[in-house]
N, C-alpha and C. Protein backbone atom coordinates (compact mmCIF):
# COMPACT_ATOMS: atom_id res chain seq x y z
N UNK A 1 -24.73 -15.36 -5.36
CA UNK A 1 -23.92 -16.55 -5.43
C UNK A 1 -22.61 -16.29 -6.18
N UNK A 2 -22.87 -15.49 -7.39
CA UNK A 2 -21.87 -15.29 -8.21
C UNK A 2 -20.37 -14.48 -7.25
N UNK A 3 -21.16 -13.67 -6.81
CA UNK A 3 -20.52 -12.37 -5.29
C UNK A 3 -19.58 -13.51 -4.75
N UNK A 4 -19.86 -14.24 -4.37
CA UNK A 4 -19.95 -15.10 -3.22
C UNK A 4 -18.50 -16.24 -3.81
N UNK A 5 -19.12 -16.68 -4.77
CA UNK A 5 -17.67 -17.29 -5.42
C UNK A 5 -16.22 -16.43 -5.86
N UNK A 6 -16.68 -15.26 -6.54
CA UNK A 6 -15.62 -14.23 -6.70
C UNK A 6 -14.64 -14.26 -5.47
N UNK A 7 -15.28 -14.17 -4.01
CA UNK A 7 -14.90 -14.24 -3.25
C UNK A 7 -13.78 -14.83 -2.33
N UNK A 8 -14.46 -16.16 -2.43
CA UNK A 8 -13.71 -17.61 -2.78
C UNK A 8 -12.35 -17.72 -3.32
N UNK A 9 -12.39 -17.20 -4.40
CA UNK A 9 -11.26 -17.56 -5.19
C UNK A 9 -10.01 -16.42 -5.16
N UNK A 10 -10.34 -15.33 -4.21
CA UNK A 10 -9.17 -14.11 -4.15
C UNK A 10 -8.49 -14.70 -3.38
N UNK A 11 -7.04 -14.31 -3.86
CA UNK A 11 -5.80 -14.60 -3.13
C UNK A 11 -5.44 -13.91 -1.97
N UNK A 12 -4.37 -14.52 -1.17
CA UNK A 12 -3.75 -13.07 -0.26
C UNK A 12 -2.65 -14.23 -0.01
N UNK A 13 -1.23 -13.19 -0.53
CA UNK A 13 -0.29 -13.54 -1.00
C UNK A 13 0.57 -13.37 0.69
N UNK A 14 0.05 -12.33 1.51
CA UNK A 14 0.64 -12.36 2.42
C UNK A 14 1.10 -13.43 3.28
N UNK A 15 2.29 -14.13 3.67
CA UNK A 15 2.59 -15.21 4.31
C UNK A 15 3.13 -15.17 5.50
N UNK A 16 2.40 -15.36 7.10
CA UNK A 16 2.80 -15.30 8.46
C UNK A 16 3.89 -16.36 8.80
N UNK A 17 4.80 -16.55 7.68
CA UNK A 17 6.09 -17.45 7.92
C UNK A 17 7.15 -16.07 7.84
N UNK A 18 6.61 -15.28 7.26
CA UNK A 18 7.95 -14.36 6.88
C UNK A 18 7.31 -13.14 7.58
N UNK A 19 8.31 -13.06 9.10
CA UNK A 19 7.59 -11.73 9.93
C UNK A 19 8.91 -11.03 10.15
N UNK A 20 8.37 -9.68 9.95
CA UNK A 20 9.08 -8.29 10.18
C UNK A 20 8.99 -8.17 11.94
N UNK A 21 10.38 -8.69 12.12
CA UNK A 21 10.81 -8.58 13.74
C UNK A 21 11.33 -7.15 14.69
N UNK A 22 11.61 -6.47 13.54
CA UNK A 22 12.18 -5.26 14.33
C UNK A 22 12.65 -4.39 12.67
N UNK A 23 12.91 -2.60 13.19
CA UNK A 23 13.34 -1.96 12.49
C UNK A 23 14.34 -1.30 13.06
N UNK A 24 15.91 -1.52 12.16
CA UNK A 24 17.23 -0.90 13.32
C UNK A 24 17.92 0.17 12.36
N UNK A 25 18.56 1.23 13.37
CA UNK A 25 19.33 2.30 12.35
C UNK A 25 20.63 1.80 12.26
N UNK A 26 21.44 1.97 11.34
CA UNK A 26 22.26 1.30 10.75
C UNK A 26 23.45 2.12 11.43
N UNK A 27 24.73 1.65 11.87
CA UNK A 27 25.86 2.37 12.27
C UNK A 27 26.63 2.44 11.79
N UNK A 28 27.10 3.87 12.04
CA UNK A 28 28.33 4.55 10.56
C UNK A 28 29.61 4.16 11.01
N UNK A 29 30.43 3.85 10.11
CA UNK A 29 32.08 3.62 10.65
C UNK A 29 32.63 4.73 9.39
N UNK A 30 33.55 5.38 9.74
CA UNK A 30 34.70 6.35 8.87
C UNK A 30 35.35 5.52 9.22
N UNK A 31 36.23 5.27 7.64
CA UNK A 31 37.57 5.38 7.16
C UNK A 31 38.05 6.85 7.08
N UNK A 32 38.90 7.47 7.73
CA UNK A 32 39.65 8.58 7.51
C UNK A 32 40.62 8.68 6.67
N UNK A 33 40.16 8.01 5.34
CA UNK A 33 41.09 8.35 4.05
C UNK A 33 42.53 8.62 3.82
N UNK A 34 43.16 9.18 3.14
CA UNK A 34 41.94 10.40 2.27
C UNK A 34 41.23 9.64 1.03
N UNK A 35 39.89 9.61 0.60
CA UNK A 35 39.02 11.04 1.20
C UNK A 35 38.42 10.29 2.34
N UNK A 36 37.97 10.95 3.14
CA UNK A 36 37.29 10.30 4.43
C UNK A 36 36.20 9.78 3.47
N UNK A 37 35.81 8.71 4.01
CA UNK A 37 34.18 7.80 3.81
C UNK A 37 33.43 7.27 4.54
N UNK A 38 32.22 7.20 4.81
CA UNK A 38 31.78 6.40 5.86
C UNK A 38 30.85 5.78 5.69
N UNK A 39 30.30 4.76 5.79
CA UNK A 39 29.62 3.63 5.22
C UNK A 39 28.68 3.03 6.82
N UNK A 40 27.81 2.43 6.63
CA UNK A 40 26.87 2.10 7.33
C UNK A 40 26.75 0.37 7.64
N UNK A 41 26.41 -0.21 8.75
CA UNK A 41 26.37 -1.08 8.43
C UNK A 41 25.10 -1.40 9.29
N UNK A 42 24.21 -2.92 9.11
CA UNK A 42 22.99 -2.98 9.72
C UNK A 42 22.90 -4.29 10.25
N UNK A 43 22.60 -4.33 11.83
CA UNK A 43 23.57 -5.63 12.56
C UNK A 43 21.54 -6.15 13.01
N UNK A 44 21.25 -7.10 12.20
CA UNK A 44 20.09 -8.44 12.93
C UNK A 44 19.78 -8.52 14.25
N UNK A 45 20.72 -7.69 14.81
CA UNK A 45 20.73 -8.53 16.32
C UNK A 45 20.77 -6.61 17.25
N UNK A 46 20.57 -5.90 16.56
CA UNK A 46 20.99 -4.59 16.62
C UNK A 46 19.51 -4.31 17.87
N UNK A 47 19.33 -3.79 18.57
CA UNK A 47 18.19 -3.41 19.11
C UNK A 47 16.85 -2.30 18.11
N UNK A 48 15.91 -2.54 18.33
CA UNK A 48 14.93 -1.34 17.69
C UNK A 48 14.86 -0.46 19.22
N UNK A 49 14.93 0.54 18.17
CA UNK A 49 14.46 2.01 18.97
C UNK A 49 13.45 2.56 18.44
N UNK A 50 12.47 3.21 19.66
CA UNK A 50 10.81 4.00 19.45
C UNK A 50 10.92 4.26 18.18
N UNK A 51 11.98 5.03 17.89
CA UNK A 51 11.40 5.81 16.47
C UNK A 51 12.67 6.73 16.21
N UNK A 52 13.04 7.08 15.12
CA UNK A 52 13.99 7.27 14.70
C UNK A 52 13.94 9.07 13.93
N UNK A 53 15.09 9.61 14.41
CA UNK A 53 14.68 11.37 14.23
C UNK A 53 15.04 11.38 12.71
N UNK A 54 14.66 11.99 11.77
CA UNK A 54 15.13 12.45 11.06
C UNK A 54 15.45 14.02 10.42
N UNK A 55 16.35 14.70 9.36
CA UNK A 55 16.19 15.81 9.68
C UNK A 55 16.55 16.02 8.09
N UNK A 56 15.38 16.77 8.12
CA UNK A 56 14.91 16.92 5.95
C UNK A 56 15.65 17.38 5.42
N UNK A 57 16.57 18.64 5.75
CA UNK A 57 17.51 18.85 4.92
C UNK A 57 18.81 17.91 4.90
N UNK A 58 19.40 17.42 6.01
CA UNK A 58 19.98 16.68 5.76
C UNK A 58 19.91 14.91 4.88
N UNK A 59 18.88 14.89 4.92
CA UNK A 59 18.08 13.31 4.68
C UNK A 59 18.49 12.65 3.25
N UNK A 60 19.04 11.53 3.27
CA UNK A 60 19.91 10.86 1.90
C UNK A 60 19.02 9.73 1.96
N UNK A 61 17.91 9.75 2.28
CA UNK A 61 16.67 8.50 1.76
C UNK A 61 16.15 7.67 2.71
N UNK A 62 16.70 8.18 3.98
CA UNK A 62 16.00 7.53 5.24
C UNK A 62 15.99 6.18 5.57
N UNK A 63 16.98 5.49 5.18
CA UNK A 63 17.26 3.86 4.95
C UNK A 63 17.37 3.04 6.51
N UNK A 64 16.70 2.69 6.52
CA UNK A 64 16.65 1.52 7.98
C UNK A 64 16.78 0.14 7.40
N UNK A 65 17.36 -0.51 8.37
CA UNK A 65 17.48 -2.07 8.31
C UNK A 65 15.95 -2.74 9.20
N UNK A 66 15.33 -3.12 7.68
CA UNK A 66 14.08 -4.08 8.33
C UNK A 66 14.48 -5.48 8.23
N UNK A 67 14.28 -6.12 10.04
CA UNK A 67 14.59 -7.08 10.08
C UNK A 67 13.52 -8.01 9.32
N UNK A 68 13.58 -9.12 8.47
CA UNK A 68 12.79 -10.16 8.44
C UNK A 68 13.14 -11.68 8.88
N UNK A 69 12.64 -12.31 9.36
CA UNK A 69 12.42 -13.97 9.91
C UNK A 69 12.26 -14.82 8.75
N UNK A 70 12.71 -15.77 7.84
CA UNK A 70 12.07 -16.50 7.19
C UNK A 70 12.18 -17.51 8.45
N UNK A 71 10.95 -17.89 8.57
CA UNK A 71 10.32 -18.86 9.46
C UNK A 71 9.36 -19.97 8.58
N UNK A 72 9.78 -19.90 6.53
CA UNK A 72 8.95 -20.99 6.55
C UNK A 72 9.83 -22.47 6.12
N UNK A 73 9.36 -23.48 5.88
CA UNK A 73 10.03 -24.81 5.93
C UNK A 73 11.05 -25.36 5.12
N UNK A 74 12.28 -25.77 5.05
CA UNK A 74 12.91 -26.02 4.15
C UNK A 74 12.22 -27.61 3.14
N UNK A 75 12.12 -27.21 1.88
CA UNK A 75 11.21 -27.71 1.01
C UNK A 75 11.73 -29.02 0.39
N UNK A 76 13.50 -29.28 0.78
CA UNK A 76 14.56 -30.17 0.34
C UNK A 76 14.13 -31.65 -0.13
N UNK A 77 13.38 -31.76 1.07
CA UNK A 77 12.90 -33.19 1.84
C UNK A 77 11.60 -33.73 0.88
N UNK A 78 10.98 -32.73 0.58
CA UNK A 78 9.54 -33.03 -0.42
C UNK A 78 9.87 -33.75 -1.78
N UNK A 79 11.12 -33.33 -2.41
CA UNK A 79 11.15 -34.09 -3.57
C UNK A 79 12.29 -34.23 -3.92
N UNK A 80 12.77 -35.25 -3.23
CA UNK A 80 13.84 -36.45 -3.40
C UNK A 80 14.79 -36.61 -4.81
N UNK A 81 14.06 -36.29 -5.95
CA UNK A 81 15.03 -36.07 -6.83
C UNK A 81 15.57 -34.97 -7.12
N UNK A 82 14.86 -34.02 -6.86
CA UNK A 82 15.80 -32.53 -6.90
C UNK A 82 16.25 -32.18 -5.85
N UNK A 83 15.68 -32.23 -4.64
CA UNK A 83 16.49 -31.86 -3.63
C UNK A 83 17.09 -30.30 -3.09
N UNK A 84 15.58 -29.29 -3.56
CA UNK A 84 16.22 -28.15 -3.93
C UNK A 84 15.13 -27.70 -2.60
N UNK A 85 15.50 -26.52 -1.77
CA UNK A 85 14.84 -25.54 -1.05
C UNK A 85 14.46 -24.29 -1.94
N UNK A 86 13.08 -24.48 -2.07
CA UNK A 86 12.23 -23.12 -2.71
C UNK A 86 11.94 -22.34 -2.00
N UNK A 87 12.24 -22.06 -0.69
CA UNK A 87 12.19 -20.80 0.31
C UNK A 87 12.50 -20.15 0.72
N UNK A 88 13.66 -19.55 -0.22
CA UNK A 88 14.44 -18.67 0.17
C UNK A 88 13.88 -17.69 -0.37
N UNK A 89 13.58 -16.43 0.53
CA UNK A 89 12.86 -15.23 0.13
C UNK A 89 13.65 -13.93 -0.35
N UNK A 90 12.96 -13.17 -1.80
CA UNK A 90 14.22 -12.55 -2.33
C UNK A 90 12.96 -11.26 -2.60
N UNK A 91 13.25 -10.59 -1.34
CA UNK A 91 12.45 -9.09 -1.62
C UNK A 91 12.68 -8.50 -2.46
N UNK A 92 11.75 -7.66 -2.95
CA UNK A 92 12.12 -6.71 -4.36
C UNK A 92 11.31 -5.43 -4.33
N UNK A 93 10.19 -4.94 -2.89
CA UNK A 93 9.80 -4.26 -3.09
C UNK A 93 9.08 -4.06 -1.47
N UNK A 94 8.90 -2.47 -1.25
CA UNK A 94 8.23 -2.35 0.39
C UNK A 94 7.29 -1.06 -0.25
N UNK A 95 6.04 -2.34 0.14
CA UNK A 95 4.48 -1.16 0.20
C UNK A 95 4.24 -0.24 1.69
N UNK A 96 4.80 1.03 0.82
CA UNK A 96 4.55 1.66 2.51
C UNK A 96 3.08 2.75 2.28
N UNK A 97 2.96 2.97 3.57
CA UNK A 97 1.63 3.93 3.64
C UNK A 97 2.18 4.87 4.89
N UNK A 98 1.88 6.47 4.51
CA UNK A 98 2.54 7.53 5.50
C UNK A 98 1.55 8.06 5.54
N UNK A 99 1.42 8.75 7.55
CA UNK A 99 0.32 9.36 7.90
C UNK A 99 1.46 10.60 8.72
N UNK A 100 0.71 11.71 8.36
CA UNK A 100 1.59 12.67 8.97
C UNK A 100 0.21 12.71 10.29
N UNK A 101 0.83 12.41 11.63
CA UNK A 101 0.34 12.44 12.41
C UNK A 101 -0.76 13.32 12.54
N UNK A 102 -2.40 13.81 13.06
CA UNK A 102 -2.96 15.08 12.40
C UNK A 102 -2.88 15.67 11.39
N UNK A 103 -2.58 15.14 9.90
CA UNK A 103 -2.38 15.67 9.13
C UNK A 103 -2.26 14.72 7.68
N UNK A 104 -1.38 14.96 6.24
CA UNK A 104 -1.97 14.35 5.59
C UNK A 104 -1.64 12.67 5.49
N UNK A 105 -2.14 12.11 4.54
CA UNK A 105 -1.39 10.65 4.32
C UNK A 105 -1.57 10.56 3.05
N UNK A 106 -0.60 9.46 2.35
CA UNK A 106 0.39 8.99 1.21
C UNK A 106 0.14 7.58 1.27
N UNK A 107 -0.57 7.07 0.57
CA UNK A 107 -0.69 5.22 0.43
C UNK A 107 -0.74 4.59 -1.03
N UNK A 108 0.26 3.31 -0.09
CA UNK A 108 0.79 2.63 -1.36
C UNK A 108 1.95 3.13 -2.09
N UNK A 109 2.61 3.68 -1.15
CA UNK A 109 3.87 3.88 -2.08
C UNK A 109 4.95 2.74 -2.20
N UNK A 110 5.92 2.52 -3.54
CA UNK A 110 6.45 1.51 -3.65
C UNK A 110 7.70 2.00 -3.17
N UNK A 111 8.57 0.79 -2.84
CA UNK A 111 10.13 1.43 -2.40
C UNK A 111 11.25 -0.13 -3.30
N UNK A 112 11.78 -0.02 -4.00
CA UNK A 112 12.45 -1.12 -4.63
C UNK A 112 13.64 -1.31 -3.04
N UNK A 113 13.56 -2.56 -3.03
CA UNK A 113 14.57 -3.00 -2.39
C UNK A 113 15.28 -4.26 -2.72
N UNK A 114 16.13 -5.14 -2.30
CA UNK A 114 16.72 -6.14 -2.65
C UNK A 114 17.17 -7.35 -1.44
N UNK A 115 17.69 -8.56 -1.71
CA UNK A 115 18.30 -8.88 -1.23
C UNK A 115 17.88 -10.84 -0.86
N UNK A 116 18.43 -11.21 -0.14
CA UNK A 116 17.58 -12.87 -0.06
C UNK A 116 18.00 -13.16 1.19
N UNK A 117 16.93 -13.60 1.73
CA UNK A 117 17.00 -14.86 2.98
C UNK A 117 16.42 -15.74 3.09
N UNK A 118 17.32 -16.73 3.60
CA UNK A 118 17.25 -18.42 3.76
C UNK A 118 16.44 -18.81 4.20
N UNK A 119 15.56 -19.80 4.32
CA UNK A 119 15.01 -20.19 5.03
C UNK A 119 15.51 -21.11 6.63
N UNK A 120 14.62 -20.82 7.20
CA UNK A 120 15.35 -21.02 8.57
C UNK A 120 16.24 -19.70 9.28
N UNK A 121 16.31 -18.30 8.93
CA UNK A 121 17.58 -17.34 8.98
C UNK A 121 16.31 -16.40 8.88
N UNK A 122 16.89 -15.16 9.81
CA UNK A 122 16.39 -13.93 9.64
C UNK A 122 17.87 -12.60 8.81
N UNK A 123 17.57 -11.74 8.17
CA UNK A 123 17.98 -11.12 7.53
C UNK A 123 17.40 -9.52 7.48
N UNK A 124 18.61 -8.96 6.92
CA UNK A 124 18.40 -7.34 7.14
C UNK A 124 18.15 -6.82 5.74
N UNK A 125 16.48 -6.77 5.34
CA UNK A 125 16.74 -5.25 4.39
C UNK A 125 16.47 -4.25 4.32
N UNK A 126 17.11 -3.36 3.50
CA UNK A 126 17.42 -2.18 3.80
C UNK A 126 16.27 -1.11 2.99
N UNK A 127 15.54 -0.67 3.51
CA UNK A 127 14.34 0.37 2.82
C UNK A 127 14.83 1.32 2.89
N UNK A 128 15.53 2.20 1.75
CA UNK A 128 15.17 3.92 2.17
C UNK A 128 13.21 4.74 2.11
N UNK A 129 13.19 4.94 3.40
CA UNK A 129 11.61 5.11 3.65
C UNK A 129 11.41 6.62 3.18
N UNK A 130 12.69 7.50 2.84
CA UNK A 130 12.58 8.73 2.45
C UNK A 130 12.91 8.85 0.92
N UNK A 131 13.02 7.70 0.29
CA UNK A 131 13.43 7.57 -1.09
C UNK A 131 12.49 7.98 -2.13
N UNK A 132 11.86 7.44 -2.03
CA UNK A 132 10.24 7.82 -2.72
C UNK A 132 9.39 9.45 -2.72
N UNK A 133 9.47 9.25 -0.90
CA UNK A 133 8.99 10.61 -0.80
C UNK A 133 9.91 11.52 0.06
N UNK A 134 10.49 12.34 -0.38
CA UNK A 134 11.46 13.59 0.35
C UNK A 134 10.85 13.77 2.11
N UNK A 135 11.70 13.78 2.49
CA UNK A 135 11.21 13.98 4.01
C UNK A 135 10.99 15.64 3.91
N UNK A 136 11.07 16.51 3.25
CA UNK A 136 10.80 17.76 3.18
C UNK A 136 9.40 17.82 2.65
N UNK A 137 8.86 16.81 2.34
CA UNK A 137 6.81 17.03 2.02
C UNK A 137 6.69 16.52 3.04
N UNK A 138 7.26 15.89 3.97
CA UNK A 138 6.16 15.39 5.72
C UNK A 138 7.20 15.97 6.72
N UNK A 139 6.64 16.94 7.68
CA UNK A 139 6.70 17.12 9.23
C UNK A 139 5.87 17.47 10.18
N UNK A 140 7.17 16.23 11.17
CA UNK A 140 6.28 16.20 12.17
C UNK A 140 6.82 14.79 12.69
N UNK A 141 5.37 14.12 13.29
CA UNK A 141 5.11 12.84 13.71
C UNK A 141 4.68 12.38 12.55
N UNK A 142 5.80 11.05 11.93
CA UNK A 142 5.26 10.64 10.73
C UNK A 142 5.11 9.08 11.00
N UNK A 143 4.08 8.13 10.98
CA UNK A 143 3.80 6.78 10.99
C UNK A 143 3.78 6.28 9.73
N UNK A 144 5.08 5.22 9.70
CA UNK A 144 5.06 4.52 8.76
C UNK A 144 4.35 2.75 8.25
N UNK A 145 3.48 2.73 8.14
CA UNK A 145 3.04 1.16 7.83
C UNK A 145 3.46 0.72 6.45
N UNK A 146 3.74 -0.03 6.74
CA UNK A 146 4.65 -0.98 5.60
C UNK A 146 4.73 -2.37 5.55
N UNK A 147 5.20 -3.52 4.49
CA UNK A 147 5.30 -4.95 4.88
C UNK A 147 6.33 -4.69 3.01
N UNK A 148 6.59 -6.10 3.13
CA UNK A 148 7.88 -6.15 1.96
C UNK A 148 7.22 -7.67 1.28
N UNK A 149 7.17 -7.22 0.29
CA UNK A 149 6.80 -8.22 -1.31
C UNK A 149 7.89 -8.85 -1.77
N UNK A 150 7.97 -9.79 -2.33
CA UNK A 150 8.75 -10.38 -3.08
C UNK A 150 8.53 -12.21 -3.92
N UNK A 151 9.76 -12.56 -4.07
CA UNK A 151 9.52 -13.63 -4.61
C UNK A 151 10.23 -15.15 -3.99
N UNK A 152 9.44 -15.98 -4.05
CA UNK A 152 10.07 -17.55 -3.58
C UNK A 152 11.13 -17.88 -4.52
N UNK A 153 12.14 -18.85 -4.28
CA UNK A 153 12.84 -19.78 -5.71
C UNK A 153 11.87 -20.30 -6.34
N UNK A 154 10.74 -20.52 -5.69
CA UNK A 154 9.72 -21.19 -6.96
C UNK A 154 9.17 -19.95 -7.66
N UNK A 155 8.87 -19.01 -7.41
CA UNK A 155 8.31 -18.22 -8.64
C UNK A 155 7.50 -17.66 -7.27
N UNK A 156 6.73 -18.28 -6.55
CA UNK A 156 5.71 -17.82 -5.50
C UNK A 156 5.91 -16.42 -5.22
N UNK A 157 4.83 -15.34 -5.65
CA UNK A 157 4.98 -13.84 -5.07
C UNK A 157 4.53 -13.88 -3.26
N UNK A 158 5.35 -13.37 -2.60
CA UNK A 158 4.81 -13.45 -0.94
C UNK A 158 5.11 -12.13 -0.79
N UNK A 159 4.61 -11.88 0.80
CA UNK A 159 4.66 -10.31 1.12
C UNK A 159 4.88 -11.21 2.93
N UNK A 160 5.49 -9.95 3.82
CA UNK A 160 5.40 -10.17 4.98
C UNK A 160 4.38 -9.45 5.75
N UNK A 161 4.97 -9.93 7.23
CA UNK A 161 3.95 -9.28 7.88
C UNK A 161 3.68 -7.84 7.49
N UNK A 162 2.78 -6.96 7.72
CA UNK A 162 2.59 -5.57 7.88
C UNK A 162 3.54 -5.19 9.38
N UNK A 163 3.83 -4.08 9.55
CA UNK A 163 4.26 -3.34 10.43
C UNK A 163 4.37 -1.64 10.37
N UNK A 164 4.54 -1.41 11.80
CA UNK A 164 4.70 0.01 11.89
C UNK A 164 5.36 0.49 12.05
N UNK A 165 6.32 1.83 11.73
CA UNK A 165 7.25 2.29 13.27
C UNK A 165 7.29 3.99 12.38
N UNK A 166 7.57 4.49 13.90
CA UNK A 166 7.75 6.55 13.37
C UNK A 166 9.29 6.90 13.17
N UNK A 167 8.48 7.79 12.47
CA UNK A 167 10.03 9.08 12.61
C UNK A 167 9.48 10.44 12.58
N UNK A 168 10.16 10.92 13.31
CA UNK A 168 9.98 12.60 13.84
C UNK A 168 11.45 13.50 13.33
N UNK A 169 10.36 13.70 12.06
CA UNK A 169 11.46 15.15 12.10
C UNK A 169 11.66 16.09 12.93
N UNK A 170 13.16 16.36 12.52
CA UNK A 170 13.89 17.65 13.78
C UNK A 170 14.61 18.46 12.64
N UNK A 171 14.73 19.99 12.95
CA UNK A 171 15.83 20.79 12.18
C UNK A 171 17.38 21.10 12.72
N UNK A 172 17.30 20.49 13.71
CA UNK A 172 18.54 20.78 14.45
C UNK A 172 19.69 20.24 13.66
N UNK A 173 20.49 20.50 13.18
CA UNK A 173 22.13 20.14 12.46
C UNK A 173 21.97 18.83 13.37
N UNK A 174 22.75 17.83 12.91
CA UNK A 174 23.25 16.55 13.70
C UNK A 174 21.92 15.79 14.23
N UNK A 175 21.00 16.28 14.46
CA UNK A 175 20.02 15.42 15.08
C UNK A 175 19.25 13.90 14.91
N UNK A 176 19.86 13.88 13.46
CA UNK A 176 19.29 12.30 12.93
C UNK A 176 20.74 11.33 12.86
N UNK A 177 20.57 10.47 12.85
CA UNK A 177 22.10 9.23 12.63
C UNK A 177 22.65 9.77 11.56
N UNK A 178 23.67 9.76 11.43
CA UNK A 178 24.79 9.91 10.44
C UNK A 178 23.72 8.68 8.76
N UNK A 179 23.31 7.38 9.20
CA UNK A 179 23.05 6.94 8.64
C UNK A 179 21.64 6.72 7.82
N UNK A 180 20.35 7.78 8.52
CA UNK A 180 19.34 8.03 7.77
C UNK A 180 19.60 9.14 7.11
């Protein structure tokens, strides 16, 4: 019985209002200086592709734009004297888990990230998925599962959906985006 109530009372913070819609590589623009620079940018509306190459020696942290949905309710309407929306979601962190295809896996790794979206609005953040762990300890076919934690304006800790997506390292010079 005791089992049984323990049970009962566990949380799961995960919330199917806030779903991970897609994962996009971010596109580089140069300024040709001087000094040349080139900066990345990560467009919501960008298409996902299978899976994204990366290439270890070159690799500056493997950063993709994960789309998220806040899909939950604006809260305005509930209490008339404040008049405030508590749903705006302000990530702060992506639990990922890596399986080197046939080979080893890495779970629970944390990745700090940032950023806020509105409710009602989907939004881009940005994970470096190679930040944590060097893409030079995994090759191959690498599957990434992941979902993103964070916090409500009310204090509420939420997490999104779980999701998946690969990357396949390559050694070839040039072979990954300018921007992973």
């Amino acid at each position: 019985m005791a089992a049984l109530l323990g049970v009962s009372c566990s949380t799961n913070n995960k919330n199917s209002a806030l779903v991970i819609s897609k994962v996009v590589l971010g596109t580089a623009t140069t300024d040709p200086g001087p000094p040349a620079v080139t900066t990345c940018s990560y467009d919501v509306g960008a298409n996902e592709f299978s899976y994204a190459q990366i290439d270890p020696a070159a690799n500056s942290g493997g950063t993709m734009g994960v789309v998220v949905q806040n899909n939950l309710l604006d809260t305005s309407s509930l209490n008339q004297e404040l008049r405030t929306n508590s749903a705006t979601f302000h990530p702060h962190q992506a639990v990922a888990d890596y399986e080197v295809i046939g080979g080893s896996t890495l779970t629970e790794q944390l990745i700090p990230v940032s950023g806020s979206i509105p409710t009602g609005t989907s939004g881009v953040v940005l994970v470096p998925f190679f930040s944590p762990i060097p893409a030079t300890m995994l090759s191959g076919v690498i599957r990434v599962s992941f979902w993103i934690e964070g916090l409500l304006d009310d204090g509420s800790t939420v997490r999104t959906s779980a999701r998946e997506y690969i990357f396949v390292t390559c050694a070839t010079a040039g072979c990954n985006s300018a921007c992973l």
